[in-house]
C-alpha atoms as a PDB file:
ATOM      1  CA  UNK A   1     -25.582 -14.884   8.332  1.00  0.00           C
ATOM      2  CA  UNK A   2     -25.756 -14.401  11.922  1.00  0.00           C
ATOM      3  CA  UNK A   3     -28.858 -16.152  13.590  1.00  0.00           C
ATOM      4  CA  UNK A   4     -29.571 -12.550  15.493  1.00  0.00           C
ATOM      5  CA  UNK A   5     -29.648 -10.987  11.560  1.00  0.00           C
ATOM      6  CA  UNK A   6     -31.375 -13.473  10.330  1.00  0.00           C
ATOM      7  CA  UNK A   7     -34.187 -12.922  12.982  1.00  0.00           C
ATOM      8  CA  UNK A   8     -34.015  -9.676  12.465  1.00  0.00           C
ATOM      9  CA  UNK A   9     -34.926  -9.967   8.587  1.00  0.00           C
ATOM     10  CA  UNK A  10     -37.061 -12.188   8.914  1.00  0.00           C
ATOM     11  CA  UNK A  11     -39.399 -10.737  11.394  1.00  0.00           C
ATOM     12  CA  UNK A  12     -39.276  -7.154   9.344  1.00  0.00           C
ATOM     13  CA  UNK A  13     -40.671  -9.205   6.310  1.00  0.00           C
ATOM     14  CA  UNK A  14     -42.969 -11.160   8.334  1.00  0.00           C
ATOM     15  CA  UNK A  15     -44.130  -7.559   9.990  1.00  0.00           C
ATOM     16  CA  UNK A  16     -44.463  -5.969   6.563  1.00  0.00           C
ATOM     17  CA  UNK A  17     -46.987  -8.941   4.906  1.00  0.00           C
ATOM     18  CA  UNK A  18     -49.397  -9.159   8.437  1.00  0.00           C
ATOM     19  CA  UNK A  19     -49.632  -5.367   7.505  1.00  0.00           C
ATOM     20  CA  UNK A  20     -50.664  -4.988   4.426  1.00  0.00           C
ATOM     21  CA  UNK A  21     -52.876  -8.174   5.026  1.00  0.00           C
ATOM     22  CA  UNK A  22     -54.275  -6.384   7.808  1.00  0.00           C
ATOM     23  CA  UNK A  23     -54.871  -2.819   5.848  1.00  0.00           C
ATOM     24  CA  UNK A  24     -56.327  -5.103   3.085  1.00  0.00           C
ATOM     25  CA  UNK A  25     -58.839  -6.676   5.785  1.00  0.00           C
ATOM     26  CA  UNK A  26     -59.670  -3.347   6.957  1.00  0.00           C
ATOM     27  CA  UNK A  27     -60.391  -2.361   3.397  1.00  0.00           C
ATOM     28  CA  UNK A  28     -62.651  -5.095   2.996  1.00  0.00           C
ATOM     29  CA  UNK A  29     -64.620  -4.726   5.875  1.00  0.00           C
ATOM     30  CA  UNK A  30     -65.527  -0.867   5.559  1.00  0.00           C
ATOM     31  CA  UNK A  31     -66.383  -1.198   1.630  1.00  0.00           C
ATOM     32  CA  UNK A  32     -68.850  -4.242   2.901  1.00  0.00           C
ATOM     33  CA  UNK A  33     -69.987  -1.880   5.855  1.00  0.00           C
ATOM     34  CA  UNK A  34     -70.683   1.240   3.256  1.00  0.00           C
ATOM     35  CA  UNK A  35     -72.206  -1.118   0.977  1.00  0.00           C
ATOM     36  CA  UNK A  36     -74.740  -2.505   3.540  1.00  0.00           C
ATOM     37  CA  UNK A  37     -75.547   1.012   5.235  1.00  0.00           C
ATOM     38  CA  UNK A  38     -76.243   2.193   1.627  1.00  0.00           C
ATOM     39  CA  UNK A  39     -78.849  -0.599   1.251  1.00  0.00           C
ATOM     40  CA  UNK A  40     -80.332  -0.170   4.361  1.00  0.00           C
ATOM     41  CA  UNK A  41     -80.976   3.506   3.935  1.00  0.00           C
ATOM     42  CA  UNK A  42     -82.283   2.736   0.121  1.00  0.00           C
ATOM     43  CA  UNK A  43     -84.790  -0.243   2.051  1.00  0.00           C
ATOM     44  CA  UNK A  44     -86.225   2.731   4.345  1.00  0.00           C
ATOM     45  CA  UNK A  45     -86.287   5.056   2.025  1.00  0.00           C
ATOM     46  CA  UNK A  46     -88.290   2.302  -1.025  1.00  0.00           C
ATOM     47  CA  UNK A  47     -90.696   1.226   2.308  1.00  0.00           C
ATOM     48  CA  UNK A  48     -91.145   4.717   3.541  1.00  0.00           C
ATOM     49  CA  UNK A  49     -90.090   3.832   7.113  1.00  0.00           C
ATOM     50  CA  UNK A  50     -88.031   5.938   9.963  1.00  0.00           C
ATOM     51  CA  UNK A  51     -88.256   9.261   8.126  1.00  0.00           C
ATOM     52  CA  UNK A  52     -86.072  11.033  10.982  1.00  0.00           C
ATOM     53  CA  UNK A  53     -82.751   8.929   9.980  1.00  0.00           C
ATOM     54  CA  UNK A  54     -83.958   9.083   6.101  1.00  0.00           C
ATOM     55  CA  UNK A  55     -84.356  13.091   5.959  1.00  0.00           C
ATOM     56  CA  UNK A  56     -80.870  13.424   7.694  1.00  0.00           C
ATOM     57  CA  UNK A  57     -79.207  11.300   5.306  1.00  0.00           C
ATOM     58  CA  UNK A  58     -81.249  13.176   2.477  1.00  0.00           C
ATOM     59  CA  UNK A  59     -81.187  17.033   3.913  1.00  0.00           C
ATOM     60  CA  UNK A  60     -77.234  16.845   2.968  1.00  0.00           C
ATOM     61  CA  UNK A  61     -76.442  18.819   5.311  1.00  0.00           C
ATOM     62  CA  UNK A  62     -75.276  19.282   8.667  1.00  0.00           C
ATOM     63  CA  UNK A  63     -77.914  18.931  11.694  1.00  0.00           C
ATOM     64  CA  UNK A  64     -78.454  18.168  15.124  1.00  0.00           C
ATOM     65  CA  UNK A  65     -79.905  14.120  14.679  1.00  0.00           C
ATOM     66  CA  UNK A  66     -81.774  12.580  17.872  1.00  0.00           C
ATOM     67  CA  UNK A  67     -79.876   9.642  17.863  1.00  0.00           C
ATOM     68  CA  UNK A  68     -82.220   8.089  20.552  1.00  0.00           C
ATOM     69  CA  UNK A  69     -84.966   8.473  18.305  1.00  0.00           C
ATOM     70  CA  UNK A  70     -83.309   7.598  15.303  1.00  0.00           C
ATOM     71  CA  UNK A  71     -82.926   4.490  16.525  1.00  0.00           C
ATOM     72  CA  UNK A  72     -86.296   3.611  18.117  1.00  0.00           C
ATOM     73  CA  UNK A  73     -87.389   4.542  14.638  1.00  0.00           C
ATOM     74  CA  UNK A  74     -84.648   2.023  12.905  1.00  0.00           C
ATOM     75  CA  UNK A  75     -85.864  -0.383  15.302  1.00  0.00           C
ATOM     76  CA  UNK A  76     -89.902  -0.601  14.958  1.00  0.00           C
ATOM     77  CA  UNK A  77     -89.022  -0.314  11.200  1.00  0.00           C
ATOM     78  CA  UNK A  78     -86.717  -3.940  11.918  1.00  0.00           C
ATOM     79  CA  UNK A  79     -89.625  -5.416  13.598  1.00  0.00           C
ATOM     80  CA  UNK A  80     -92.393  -4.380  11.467  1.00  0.00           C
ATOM     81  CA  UNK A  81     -90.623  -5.451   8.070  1.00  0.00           C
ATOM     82  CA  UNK A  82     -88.245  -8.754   8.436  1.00  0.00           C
ATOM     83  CA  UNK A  83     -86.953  -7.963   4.891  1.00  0.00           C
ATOM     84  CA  UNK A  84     -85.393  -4.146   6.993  1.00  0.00           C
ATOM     85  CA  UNK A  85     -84.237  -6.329   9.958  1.00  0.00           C
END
């Protein structure tokens, strides 16, 4: 086999693996990322805090969110409760 060909093969294989490892990494990453957001919004909602972002989850449907205040709202609930932060 030709050195060029064998290049060539080699770096389509070599392309195809760092792929899927990369698609795999991704996958990982956004299940861990739905998993935590999931548990923070459960936290807020067992400990009663930031009721704006907690409603808007809950109301199910769509609305205009303050984001501003959504997240003034996530933050005094970080600093009041370590267990939220």
């Amino acid at each position: 086999m030709e050195p060029v060909t064998l290049t060539a093969v080699v770096t389509a294989i070599a392309t195809t693996l760092w792929t899927k490892a990369q698609e795999k990494i991704g996958e990982n990453i956004g299940d861990a990322t739905w998993a935590l957001g999931g548990k923070l919004i459960g936290l807020l909602r067992q400990k009663n805090k930031s009721p704006l972002l907690t409603n808007a989850v809950e109301a199910n449907e769509p609305q205009r969110l303050d984001y501003g205040q959504a997240v003034l709202e996530l933050k005094a609930a970080a600093e009041a409760d370590p267990e939220i932060a």
